[in-house]
N, C-alpha and C. Protein backbone atom coordinates (compact mmCIF):
# COMPACT_ATOMS: atom_id res chain seq x y z
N UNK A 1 7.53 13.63 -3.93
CA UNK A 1 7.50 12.19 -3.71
C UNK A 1 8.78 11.56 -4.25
N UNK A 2 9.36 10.87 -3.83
CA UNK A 2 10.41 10.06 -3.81
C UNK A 2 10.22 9.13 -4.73
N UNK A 3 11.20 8.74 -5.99
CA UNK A 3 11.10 8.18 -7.44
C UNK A 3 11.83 6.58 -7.19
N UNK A 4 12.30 6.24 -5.51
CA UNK A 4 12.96 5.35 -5.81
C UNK A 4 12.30 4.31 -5.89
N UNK A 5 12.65 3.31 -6.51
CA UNK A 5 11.84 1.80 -6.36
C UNK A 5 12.34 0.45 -5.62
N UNK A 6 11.08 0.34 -5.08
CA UNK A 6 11.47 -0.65 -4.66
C UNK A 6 11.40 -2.10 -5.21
N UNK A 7 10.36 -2.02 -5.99
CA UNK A 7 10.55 -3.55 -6.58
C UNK A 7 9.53 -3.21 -7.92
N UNK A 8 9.99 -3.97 -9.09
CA UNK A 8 9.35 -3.78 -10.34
C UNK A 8 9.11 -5.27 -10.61
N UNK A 9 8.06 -5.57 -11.37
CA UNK A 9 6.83 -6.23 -11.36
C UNK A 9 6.47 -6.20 -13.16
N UNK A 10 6.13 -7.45 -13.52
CA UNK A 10 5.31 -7.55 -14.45
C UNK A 10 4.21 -6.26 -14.33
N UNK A 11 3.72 -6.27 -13.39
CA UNK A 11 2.60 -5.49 -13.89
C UNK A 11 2.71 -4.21 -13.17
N UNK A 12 3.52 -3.67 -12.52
CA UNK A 12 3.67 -2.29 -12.18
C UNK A 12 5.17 -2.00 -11.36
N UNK A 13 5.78 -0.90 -10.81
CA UNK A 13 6.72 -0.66 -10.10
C UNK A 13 6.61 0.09 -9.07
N UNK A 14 6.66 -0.74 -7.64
CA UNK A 14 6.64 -0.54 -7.08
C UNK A 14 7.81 0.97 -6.17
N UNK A 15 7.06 1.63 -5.95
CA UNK A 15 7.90 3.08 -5.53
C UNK A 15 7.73 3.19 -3.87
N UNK A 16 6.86 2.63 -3.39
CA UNK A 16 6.69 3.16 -2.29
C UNK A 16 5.89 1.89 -1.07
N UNK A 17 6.36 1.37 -0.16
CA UNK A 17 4.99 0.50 0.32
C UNK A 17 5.36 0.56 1.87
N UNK A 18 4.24 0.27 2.73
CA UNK A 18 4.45 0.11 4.32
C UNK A 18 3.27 -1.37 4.54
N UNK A 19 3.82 -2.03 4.82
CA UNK A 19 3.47 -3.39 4.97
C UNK A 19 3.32 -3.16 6.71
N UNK A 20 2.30 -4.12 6.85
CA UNK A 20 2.19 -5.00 8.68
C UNK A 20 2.25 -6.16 7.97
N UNK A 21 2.99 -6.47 9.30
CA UNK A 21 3.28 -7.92 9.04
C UNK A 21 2.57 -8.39 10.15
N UNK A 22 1.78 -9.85 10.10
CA UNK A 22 1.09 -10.58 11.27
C UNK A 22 1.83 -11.94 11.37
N UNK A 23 2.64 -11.96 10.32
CA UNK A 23 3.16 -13.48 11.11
C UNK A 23 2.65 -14.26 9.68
N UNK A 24 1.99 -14.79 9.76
CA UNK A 24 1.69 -16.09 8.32
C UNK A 24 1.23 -14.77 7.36
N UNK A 25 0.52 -13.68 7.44
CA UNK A 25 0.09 -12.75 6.79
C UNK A 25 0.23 -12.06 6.75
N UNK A 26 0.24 -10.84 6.04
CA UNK A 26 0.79 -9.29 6.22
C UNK A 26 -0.19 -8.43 4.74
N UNK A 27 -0.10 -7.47 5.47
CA UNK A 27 -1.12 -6.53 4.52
C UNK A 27 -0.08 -4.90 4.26
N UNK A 28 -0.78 -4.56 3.24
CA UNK A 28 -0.12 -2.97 3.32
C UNK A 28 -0.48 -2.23 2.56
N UNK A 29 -0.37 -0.81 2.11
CA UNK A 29 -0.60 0.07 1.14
C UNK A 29 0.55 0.36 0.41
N UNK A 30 0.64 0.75 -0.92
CA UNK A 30 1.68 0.73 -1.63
C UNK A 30 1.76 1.90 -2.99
N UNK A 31 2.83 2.65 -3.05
CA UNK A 31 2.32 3.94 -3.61
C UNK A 31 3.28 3.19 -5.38
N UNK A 32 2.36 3.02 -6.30
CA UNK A 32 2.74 2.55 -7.30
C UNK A 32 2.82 2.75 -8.98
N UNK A 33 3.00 2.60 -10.07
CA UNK A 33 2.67 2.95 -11.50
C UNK A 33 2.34 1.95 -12.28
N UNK A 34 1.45 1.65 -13.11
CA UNK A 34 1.01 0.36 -13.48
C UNK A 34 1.53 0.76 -14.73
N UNK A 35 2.82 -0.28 -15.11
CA UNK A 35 3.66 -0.43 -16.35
C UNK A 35 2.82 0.06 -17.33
N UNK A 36 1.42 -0.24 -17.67
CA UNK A 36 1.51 -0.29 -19.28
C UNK A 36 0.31 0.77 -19.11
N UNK A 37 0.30 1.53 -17.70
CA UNK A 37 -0.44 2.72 -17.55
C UNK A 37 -0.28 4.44 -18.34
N UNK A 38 -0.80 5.32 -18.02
CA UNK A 38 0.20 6.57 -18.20
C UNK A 38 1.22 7.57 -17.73
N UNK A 39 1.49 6.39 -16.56
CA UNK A 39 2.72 7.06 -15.76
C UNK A 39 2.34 7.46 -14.43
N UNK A 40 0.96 7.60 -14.35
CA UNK A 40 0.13 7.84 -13.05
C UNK A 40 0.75 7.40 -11.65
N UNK A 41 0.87 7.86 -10.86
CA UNK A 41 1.59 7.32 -9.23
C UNK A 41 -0.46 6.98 -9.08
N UNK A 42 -0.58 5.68 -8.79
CA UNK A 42 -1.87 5.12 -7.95
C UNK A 42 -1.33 4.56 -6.85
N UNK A 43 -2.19 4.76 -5.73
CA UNK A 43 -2.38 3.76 -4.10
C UNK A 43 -3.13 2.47 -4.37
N UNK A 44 -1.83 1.15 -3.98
CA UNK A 44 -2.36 0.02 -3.69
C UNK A 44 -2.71 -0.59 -2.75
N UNK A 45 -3.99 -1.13 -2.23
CA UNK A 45 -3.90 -1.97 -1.22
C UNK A 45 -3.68 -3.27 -1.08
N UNK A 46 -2.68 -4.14 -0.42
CA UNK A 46 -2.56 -5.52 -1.01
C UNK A 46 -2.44 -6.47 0.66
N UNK A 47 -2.21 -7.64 0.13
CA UNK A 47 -3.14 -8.54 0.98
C UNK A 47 -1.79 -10.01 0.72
N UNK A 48 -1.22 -10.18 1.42
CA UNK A 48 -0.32 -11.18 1.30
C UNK A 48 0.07 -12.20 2.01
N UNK A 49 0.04 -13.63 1.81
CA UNK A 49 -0.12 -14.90 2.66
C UNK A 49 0.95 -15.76 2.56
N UNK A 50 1.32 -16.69 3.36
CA UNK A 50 1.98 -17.46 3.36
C UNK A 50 1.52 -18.38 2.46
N UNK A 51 2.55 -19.30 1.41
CA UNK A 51 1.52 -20.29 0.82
C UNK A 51 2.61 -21.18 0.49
N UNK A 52 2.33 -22.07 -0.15
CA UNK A 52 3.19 -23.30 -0.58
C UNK A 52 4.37 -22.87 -1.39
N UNK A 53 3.85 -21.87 -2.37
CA UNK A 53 5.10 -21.14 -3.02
C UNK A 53 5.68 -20.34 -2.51
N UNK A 54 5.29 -19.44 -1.67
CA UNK A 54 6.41 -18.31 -1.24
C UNK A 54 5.83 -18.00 -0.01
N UNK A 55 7.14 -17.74 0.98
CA UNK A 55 6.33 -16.70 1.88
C UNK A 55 6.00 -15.29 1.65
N UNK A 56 4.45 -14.47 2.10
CA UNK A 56 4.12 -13.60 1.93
C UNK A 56 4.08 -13.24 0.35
N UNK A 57 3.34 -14.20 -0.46
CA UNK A 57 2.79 -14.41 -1.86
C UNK A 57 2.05 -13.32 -1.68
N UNK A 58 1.74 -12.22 -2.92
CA UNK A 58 0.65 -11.85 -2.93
C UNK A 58 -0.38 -11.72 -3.05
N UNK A 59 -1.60 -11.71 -2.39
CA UNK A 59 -2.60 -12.36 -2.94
C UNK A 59 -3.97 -11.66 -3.59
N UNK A 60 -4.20 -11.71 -4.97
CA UNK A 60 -4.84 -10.78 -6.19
C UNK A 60 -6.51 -11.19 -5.13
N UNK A 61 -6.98 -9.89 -4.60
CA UNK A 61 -8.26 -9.91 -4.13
C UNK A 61 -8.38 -8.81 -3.20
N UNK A 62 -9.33 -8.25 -2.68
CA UNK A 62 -9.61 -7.24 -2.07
C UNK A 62 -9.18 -7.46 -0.64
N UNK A 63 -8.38 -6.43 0.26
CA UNK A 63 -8.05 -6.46 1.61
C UNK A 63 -9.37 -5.77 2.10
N UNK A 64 -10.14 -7.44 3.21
CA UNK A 64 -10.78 -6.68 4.31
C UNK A 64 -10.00 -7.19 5.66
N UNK A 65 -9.87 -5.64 6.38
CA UNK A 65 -9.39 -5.86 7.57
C UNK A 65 -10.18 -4.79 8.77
N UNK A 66 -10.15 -5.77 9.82
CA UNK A 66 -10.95 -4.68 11.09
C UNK A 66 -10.94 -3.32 11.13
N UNK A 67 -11.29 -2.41 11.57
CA UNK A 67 -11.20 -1.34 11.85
C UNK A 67 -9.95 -0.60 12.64
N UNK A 68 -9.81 -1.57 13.42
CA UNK A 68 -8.72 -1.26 14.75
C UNK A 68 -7.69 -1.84 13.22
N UNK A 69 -7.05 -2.64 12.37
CA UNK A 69 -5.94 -3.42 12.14
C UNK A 69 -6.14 -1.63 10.62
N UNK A 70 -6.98 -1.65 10.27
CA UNK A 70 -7.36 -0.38 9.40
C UNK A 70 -6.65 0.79 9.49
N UNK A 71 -6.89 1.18 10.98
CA UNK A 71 -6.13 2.14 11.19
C UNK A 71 -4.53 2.09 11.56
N UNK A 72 -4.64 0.99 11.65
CA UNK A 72 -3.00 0.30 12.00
C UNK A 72 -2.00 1.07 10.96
N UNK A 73 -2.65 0.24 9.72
CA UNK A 73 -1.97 -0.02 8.75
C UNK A 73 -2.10 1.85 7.94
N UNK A 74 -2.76 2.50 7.71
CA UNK A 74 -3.02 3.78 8.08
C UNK A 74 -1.96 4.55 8.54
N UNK A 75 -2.22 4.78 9.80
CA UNK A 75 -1.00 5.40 10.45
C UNK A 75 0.37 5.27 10.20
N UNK A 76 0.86 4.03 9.82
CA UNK A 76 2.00 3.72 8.81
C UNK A 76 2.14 3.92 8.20
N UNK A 77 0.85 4.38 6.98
CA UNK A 77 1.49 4.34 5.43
C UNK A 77 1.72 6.27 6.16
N UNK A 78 0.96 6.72 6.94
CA UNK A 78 0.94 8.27 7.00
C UNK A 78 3.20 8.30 7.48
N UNK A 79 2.85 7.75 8.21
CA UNK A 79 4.15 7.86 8.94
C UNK A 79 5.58 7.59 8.29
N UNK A 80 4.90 6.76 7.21
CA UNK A 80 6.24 6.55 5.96
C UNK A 80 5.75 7.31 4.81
N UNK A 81 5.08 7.80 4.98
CA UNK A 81 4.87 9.55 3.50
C UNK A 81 4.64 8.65 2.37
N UNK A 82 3.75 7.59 2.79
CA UNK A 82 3.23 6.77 1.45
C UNK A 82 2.27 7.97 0.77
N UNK A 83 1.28 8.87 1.22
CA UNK A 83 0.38 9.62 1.00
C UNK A 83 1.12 11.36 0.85
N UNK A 84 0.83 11.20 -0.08
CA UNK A 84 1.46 12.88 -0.69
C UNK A 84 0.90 13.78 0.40
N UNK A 85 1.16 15.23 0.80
CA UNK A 85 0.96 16.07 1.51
C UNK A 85 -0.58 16.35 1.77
N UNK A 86 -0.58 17.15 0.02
CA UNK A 86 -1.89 17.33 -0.73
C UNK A 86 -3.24 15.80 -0.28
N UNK A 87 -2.70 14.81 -0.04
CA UNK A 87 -3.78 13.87 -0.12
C UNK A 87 -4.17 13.69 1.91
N UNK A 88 -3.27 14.00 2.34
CA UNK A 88 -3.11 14.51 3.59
C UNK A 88 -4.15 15.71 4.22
N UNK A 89 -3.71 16.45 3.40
CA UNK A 89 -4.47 17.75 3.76
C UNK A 89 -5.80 17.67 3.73
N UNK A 90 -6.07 17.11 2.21
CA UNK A 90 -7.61 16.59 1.79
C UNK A 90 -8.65 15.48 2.63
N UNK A 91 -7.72 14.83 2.99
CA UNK A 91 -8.21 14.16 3.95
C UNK A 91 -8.61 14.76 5.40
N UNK A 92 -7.49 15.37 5.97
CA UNK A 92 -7.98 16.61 6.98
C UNK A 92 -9.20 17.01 7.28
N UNK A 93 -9.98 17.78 5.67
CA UNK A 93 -10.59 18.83 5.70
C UNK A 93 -11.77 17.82 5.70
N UNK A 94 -11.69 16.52 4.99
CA UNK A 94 -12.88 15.65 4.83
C UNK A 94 -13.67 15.50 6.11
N UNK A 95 -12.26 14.89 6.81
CA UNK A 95 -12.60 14.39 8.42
C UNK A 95 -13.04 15.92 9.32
N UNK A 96 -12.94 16.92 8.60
CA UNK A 96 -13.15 18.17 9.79
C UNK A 96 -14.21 18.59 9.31
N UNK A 97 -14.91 17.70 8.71
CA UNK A 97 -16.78 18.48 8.47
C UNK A 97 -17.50 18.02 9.29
């Protein structure tokens, strides 16, 4: 996995992310380390809006999105190697029972 960053954060550093963008909104998964964690690489899912302060603010709450926009965003993070090999594979074998 690739160590570079893309953006560091009060609360974690960002290493890895594949965003959709919809226009006023955009969502994405994001392969990350939470600063005051133990160094752990965790998967974020995040959820981001247009708002008075910024465009594409992020916004602290759970992403629900359709099924069809699900797999969207999915196939992207696969396609930009947000998801380690190993988590790949595992997934594979899940879906092949």
């Amino acid at each position: 996995m690739s160590k570079k960053v893309v953006k560091t954060t009060d609360y974690c550093t960002i290493l890895q992310q594949s965003i959709v963008d919809k226009g006023t909104y955009a969502y994405g998964i994001e392969r990350i380390i939470v600063n005051d964690g133990d160094g752990e690489e965790e998967i974020r899912w995040v959820f981001f809006k247009d708002t008075m302060r910024a465009k594409h603010q992020l916004i602290a709450r759970p992403l629900d999105l359709p099924e069809e926009d699900l797999l969207e965003l999915i196939s992207k993070a696969i396609q930009e190697k947000i998801f380690s090999k190993n988590f790949i594979s595992n997934l594979k074998e899940i879906l092949n029972r």
